[in-house]
PDB file of N, CA and C in Angstrom:
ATOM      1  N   UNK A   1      97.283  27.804 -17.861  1.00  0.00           N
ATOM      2  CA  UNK A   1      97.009  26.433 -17.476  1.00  0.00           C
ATOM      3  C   UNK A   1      95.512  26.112 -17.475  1.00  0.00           C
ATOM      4  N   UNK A   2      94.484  27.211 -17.145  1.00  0.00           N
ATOM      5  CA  UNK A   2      92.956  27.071 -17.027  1.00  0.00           C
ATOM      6  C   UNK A   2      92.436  26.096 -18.517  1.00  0.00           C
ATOM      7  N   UNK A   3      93.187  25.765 -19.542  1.00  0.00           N
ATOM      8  CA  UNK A   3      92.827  25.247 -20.969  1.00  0.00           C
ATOM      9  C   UNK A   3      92.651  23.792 -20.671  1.00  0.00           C
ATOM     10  N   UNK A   4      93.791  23.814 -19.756  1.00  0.00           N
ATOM     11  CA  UNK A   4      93.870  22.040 -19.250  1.00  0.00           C
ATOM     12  C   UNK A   4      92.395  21.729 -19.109  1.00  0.00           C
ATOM     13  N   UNK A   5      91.918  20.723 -19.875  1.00  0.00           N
ATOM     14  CA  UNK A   5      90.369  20.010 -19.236  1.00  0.00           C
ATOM     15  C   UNK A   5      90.666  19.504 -17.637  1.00  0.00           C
ATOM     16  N   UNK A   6      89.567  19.068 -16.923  1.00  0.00           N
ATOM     17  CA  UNK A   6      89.296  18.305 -15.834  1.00  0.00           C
ATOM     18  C   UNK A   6      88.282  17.355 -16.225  1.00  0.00           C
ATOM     19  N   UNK A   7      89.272  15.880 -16.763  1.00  0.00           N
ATOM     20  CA  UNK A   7      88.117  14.891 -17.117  1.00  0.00           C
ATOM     21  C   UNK A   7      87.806  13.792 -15.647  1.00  0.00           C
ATOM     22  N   UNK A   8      86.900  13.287 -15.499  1.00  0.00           N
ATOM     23  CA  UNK A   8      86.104  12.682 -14.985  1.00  0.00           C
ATOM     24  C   UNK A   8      85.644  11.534 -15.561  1.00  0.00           C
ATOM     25  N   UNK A   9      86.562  10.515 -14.896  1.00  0.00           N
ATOM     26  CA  UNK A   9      86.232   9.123 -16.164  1.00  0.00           C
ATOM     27  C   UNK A   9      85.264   8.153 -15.086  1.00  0.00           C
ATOM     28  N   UNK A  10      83.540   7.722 -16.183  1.00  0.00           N
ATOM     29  CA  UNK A  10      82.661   7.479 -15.606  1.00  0.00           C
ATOM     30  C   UNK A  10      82.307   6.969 -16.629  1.00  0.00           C
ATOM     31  N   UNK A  11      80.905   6.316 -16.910  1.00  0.00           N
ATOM     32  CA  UNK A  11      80.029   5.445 -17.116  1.00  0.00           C
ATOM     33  C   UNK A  11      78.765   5.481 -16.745  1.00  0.00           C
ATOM     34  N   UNK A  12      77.683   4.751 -17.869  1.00  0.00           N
ATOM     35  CA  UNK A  12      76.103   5.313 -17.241  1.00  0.00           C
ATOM     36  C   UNK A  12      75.865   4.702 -16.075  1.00  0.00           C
ATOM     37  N   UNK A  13      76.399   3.691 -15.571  1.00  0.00           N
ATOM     38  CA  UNK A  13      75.630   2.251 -14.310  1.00  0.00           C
ATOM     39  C   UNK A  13      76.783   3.015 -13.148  1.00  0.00           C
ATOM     40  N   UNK A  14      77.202   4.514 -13.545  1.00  0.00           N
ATOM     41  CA  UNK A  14      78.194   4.859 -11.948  1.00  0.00           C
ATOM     42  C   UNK A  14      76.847   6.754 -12.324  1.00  0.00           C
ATOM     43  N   UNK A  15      76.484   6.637 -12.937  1.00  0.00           N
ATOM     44  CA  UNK A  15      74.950   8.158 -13.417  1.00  0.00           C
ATOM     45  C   UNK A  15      74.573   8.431 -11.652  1.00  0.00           C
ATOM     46  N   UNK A  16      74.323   7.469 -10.808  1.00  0.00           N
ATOM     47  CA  UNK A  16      74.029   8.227  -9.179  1.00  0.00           C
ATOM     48  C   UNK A  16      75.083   8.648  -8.962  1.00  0.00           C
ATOM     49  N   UNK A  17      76.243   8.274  -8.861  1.00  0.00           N
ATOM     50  CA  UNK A  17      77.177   9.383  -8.129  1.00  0.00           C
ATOM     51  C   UNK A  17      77.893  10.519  -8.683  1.00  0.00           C
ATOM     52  N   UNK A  18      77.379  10.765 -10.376  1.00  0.00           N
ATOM     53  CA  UNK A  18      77.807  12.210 -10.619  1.00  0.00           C
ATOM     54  C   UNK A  18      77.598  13.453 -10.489  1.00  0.00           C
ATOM     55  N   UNK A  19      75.946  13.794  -9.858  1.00  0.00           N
ATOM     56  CA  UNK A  19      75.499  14.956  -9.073  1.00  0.00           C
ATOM     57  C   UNK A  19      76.653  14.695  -7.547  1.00  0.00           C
ATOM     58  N   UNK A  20      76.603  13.571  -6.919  1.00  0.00           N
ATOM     59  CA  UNK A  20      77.275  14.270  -5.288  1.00  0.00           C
ATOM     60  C   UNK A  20      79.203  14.166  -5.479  1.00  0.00           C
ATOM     61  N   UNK A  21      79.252  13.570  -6.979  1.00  0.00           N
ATOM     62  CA  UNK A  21      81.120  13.965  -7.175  1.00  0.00           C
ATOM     63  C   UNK A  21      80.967  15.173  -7.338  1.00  0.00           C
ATOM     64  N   UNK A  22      80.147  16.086  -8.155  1.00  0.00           N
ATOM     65  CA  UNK A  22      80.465  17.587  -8.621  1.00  0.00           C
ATOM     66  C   UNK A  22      80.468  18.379  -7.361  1.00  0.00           C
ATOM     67  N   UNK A  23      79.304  18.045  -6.770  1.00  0.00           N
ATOM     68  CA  UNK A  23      79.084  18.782  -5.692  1.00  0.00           C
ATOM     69  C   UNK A  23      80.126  18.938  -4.706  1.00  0.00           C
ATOM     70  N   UNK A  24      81.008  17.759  -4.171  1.00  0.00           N
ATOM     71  CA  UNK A  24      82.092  17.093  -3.738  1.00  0.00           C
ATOM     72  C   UNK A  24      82.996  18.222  -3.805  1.00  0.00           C
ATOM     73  N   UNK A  25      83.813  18.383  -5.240  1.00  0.00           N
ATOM     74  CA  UNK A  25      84.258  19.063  -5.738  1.00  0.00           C
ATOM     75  C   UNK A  25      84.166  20.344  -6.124  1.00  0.00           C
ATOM     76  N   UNK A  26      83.120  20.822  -6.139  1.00  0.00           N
ATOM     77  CA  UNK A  26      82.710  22.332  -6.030  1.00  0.00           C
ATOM     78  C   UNK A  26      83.212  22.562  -4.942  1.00  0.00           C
ATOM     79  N   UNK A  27      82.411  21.876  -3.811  1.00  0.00           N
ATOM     80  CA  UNK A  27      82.606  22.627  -2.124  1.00  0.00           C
ATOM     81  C   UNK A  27      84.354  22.248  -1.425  1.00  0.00           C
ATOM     82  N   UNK A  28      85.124  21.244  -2.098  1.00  0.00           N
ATOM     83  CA  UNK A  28      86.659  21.318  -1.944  1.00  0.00           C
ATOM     84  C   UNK A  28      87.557  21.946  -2.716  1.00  0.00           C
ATOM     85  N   UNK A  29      87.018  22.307  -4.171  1.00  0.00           N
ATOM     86  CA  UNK A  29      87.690  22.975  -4.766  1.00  0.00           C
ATOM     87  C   UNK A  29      86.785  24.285  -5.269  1.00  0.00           C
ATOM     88  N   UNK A  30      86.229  25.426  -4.938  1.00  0.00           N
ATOM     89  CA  UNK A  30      85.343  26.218  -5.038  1.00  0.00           C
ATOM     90  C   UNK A  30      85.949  27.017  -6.461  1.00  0.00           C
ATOM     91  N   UNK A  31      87.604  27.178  -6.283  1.00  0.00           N
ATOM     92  CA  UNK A  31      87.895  27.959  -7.212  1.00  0.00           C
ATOM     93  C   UNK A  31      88.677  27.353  -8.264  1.00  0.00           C
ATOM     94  N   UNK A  32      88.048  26.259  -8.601  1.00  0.00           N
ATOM     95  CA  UNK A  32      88.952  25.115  -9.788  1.00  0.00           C
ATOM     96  C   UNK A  32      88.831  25.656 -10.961  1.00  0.00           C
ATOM     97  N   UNK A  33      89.873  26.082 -11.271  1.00  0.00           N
ATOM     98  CA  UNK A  33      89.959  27.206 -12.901  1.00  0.00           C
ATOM     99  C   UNK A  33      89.875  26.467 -14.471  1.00  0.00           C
ATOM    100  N   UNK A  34      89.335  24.918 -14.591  1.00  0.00           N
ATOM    101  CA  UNK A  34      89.348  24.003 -15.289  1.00  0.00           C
ATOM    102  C   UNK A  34      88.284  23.604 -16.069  1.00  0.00           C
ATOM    103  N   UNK A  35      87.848  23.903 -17.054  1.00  0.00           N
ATOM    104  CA  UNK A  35      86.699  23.320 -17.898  1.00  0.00           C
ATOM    105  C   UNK A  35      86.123  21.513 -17.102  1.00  0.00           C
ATOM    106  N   UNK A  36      85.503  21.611 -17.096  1.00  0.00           N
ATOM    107  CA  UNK A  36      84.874  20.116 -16.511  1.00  0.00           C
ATOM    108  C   UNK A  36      84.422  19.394 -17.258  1.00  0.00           C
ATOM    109  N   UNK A  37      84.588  18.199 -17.352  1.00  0.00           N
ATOM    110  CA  UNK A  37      83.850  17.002 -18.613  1.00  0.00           C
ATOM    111  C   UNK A  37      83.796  15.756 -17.666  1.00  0.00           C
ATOM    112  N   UNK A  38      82.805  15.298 -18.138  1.00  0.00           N
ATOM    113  CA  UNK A  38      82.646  13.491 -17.773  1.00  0.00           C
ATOM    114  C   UNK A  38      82.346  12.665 -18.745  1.00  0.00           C
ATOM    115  N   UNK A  39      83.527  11.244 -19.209  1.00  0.00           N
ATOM    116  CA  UNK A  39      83.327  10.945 -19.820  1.00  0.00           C
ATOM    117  C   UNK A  39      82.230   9.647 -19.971  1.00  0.00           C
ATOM    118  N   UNK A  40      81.264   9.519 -20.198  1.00  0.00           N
ATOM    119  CA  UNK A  40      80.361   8.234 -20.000  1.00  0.00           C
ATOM    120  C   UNK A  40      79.738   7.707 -21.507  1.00  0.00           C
ATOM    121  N   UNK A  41      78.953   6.785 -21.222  1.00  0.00           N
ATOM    122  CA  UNK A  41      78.625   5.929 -22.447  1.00  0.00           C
ATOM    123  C   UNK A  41      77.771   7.050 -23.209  1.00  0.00           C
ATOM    124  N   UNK A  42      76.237   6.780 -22.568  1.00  0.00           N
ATOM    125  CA  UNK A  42      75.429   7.334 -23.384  1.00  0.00           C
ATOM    126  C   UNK A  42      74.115   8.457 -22.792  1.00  0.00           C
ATOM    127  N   UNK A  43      74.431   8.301 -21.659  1.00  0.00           N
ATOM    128  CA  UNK A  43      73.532   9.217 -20.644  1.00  0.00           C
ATOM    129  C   UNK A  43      74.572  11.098 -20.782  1.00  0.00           C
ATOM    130  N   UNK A  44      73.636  11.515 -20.474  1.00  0.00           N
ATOM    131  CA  UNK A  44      74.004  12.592 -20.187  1.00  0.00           C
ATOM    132  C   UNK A  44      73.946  13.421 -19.153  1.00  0.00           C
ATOM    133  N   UNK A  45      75.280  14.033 -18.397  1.00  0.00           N
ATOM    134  CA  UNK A  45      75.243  14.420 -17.238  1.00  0.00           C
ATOM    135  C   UNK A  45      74.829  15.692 -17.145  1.00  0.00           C
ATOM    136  N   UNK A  46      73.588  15.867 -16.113  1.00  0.00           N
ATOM    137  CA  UNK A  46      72.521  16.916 -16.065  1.00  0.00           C
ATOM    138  C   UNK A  46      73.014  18.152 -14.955  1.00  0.00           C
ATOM    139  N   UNK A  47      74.615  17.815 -15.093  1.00  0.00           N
ATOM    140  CA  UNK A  47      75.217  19.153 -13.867  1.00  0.00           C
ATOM    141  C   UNK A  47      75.397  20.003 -14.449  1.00  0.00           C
ATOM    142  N   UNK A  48      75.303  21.456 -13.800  1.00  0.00           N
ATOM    143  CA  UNK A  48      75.434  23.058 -14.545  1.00  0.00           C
ATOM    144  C   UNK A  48      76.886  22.804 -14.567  1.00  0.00           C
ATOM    145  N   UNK A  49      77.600  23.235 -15.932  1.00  0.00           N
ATOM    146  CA  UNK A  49      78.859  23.231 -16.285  1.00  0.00           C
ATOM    147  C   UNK A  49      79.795  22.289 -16.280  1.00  0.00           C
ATOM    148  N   UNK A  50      79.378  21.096 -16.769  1.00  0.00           N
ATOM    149  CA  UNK A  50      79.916  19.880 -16.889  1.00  0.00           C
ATOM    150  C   UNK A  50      79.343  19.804 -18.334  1.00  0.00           C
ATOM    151  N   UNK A  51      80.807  19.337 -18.983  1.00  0.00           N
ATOM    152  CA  UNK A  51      80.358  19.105 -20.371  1.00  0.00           C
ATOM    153  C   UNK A  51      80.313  17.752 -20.570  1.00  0.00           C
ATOM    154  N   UNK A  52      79.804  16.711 -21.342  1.00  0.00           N
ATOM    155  CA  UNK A  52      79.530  15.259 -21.295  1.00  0.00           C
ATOM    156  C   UNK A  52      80.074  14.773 -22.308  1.00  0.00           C
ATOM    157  N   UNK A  53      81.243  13.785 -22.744  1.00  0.00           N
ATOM    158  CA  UNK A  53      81.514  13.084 -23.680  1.00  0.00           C
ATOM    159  C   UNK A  53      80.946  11.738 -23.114  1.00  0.00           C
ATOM    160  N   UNK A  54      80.126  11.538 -24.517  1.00  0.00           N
ATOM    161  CA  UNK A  54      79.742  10.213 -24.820  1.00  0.00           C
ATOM    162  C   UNK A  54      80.402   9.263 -25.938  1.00  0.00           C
ATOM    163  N   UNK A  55      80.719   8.061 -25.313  1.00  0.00           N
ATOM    164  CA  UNK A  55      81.636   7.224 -26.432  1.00  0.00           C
ATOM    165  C   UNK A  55      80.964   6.309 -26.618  1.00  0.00           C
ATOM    166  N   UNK A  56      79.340   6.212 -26.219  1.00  0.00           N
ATOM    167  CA  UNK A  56      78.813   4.621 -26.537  1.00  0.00           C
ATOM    168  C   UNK A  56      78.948   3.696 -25.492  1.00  0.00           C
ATOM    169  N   UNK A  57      78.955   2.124 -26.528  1.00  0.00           N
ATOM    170  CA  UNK A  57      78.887   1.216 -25.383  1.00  0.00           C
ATOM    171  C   UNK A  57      80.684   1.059 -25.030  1.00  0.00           C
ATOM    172  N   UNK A  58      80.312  -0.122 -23.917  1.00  0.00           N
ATOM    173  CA  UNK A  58      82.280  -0.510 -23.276  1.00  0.00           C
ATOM    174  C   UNK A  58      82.271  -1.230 -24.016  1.00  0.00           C
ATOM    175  N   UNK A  59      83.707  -1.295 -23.917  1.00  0.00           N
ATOM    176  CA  UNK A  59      84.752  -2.310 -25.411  1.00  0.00           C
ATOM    177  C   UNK A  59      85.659  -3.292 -24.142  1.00  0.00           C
ATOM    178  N   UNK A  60      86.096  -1.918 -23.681  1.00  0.00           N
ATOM    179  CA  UNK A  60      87.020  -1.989 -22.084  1.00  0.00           C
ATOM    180  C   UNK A  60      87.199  -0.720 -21.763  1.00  0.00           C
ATOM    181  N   UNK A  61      87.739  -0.513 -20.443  1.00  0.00           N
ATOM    182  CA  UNK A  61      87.981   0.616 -19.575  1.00  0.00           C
ATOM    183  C   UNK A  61      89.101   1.355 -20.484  1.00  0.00           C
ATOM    184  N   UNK A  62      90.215   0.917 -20.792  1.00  0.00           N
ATOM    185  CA  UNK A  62      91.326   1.198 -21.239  1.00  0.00           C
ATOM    186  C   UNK A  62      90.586   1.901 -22.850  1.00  0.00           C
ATOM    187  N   UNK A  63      90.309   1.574 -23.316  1.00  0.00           N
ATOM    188  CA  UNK A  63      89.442   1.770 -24.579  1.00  0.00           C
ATOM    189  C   UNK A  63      88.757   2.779 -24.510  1.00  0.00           C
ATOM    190  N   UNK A  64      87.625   2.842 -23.558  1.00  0.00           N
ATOM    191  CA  UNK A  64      87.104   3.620 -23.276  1.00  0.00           C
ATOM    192  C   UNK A  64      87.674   5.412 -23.010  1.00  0.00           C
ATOM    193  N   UNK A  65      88.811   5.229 -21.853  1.00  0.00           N
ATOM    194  CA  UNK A  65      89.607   6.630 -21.936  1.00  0.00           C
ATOM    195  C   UNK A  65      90.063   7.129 -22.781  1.00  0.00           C
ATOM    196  N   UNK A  66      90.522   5.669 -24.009  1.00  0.00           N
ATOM    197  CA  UNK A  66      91.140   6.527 -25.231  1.00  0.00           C
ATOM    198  C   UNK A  66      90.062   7.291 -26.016  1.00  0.00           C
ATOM    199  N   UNK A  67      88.990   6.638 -26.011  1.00  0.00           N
ATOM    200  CA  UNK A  67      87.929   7.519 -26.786  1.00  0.00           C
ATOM    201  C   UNK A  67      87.554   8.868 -26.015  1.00  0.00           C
ATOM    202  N   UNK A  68      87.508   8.745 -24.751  1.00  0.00           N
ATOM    203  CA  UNK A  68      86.897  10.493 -24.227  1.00  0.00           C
ATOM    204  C   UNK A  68      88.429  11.064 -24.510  1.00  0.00           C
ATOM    205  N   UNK A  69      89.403  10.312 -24.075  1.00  0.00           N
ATOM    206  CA  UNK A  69      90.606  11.845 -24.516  1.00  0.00           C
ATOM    207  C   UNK A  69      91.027  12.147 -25.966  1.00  0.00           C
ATOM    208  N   UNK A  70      90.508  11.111 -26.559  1.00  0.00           N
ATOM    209  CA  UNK A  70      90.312  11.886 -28.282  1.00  0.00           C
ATOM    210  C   UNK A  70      89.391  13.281 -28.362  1.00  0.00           C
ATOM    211  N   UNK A  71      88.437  13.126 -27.672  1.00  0.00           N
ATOM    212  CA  UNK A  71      87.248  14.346 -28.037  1.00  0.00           C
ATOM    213  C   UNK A  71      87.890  15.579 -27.257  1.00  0.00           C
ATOM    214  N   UNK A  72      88.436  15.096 -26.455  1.00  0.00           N
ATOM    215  CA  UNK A  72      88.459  16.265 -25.692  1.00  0.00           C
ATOM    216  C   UNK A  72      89.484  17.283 -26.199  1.00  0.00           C
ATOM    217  N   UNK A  73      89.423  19.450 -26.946  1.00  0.00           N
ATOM    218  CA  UNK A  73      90.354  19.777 -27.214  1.00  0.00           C
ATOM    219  C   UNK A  73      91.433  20.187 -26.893  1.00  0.00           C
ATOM    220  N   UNK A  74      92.465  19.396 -26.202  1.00  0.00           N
ATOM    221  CA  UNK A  74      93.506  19.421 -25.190  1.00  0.00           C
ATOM    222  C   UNK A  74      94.489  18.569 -25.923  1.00  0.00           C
ATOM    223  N   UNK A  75      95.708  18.555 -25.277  1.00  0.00           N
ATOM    224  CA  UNK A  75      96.825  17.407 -25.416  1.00  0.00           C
ATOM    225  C   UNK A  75      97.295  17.459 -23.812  1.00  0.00           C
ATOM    226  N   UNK A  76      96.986  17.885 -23.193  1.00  0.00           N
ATOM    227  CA  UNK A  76      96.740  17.792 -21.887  1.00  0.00           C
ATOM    228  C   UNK A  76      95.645  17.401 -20.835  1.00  0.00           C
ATOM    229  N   UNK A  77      95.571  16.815 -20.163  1.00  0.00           N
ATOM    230  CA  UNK A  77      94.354  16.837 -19.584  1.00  0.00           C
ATOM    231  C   UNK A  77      94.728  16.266 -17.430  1.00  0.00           C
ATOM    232  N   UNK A  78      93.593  16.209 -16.736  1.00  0.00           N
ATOM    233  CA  UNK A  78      93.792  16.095 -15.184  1.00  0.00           C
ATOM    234  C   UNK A  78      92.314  14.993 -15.312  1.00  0.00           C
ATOM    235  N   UNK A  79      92.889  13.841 -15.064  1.00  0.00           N
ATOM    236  CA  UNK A  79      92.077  12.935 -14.639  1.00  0.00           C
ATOM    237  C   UNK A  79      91.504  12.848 -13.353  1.00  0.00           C
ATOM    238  N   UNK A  80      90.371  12.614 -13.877  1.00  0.00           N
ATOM    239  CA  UNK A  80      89.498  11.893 -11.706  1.00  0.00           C
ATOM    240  C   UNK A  80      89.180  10.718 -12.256  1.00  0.00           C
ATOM    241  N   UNK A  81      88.420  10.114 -11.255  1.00  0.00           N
ATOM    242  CA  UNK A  81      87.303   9.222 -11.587  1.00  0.00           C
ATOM    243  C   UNK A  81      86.337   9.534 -10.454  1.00  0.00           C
ATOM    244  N   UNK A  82      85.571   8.832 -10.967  1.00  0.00           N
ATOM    245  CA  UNK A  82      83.569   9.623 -10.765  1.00  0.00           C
ATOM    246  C   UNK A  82      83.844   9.066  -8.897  1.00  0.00           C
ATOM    247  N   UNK A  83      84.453   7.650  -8.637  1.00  0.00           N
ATOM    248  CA  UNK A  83      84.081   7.613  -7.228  1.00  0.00           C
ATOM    249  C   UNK A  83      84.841   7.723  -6.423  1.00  0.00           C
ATOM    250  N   UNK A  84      86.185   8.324  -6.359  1.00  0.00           N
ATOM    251  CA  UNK A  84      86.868   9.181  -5.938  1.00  0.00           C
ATOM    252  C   UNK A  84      86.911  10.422  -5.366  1.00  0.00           C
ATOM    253  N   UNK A  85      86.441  10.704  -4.458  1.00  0.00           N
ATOM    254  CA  UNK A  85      85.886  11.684  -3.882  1.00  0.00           C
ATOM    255  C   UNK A  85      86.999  13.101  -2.787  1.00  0.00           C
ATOM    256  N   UNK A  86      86.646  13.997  -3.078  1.00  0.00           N
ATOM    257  CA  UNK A  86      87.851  14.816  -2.396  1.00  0.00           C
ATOM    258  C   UNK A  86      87.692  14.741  -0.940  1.00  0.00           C
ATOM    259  N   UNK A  87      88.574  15.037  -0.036  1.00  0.00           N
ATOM    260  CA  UNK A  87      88.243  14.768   1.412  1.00  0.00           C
ATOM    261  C   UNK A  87      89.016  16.278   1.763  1.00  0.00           C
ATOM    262  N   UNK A  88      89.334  16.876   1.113  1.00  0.00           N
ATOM    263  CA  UNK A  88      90.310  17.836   1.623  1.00  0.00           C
ATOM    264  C   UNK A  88      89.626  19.227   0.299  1.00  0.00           C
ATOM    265  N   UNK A  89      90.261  20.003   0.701  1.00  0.00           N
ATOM    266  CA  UNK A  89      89.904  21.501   0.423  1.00  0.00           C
ATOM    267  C   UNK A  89      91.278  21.737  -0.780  1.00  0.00           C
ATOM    268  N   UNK A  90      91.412  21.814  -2.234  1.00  0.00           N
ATOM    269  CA  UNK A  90      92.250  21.642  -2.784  1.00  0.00           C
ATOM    270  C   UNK A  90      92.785  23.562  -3.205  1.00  0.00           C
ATOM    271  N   UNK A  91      94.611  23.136  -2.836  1.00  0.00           N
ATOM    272  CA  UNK A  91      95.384  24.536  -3.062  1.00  0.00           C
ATOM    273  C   UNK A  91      95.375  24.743  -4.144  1.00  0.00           C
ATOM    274  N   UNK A  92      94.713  25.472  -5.096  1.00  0.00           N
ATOM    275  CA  UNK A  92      94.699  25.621  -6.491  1.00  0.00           C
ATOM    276  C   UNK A  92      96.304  26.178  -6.716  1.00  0.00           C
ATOM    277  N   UNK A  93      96.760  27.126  -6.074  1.00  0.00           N
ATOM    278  CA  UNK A  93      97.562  27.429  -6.675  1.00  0.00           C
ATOM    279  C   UNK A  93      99.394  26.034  -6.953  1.00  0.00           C
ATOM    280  N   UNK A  94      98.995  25.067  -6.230  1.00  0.00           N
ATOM    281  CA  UNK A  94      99.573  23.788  -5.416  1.00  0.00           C
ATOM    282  C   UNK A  94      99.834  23.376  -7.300  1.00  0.00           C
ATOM    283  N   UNK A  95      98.312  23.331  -7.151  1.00  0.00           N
ATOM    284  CA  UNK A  95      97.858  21.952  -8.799  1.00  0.00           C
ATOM    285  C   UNK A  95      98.739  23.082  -9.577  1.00  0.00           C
ATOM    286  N   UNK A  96      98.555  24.967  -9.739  1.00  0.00           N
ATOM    287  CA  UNK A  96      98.645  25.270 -11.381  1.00  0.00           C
ATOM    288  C   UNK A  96     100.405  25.044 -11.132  1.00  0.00           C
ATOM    289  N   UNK A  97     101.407  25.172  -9.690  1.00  0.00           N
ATOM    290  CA  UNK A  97     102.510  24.734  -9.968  1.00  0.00           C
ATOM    291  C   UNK A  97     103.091  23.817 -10.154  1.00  0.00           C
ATOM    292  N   UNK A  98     102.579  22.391  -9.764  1.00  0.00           N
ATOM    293  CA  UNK A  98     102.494  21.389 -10.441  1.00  0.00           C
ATOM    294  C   UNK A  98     102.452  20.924 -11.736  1.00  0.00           C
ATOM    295  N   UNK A  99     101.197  22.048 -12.394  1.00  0.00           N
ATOM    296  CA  UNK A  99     101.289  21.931 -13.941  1.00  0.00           C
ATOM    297  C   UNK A  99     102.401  21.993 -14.338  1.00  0.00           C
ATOM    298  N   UNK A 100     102.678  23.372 -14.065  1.00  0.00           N
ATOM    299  CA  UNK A 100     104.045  24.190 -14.795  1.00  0.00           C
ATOM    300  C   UNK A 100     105.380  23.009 -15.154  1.00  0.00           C
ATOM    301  N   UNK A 101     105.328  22.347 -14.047  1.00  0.00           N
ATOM    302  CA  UNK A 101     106.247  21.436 -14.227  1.00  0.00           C
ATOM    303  C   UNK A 101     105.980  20.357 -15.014  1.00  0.00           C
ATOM    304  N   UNK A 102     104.811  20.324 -14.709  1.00  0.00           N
ATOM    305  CA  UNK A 102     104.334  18.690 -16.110  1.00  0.00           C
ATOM    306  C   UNK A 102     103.975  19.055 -17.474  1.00  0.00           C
ATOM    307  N   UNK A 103     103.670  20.646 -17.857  1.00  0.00           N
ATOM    308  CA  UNK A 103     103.267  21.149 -18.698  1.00  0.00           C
ATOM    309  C   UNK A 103     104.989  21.459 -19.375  1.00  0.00           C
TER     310      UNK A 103
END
């Protein structure tokens, strides 16, 4: 299941809150077994191990996701968004049985 991406759907004018989402998420999910990406226009996100798809300018939101989940090499993927923030300490093993079933 670790192949599954963890995309992060964002934008350059939301660029302040993608250092304290990662961080967020590091310290609730410490052992998240998931490649990390954020998808945004044209900035690039300066976090250790976050990979950055850039799609340019907005068309629309809807538009927009279709272009980062084209790049991304998956047919699967686990959406966030950038200001969505975890409040809780996440059961990894919770999400990979969850997969199993959606996978």
């Amino acid at each position: 299941m670790s192949e599954i991406p963890l995309l992060v759907i964002s934008c350059d004018k939301y660029a302040d809150l993608w250092r304290p989402f990662f961080h967020v998420l590091r310290t609730r999910w410490p052992n998240c077994p998931f490649d990390l990406y954020l998808g945004t226009n044209h900035l690039n996100c300066e976090v250790p191990d976050v990979t950055t798809i850039n799609i340019g300018d907005d068309h629309s939101w809807a538009a927009g996701v279709i272009a980062m989940l084209k790049k991304l090499p998956a047919t699967h993927v686990i959406l966030f968004l950038e200001d969505f923030f975890l409040t809780e300490s996440v059961d990894t093993d919770a999400v990979l049985d969850i997969l199993k079933v959606a996978y």
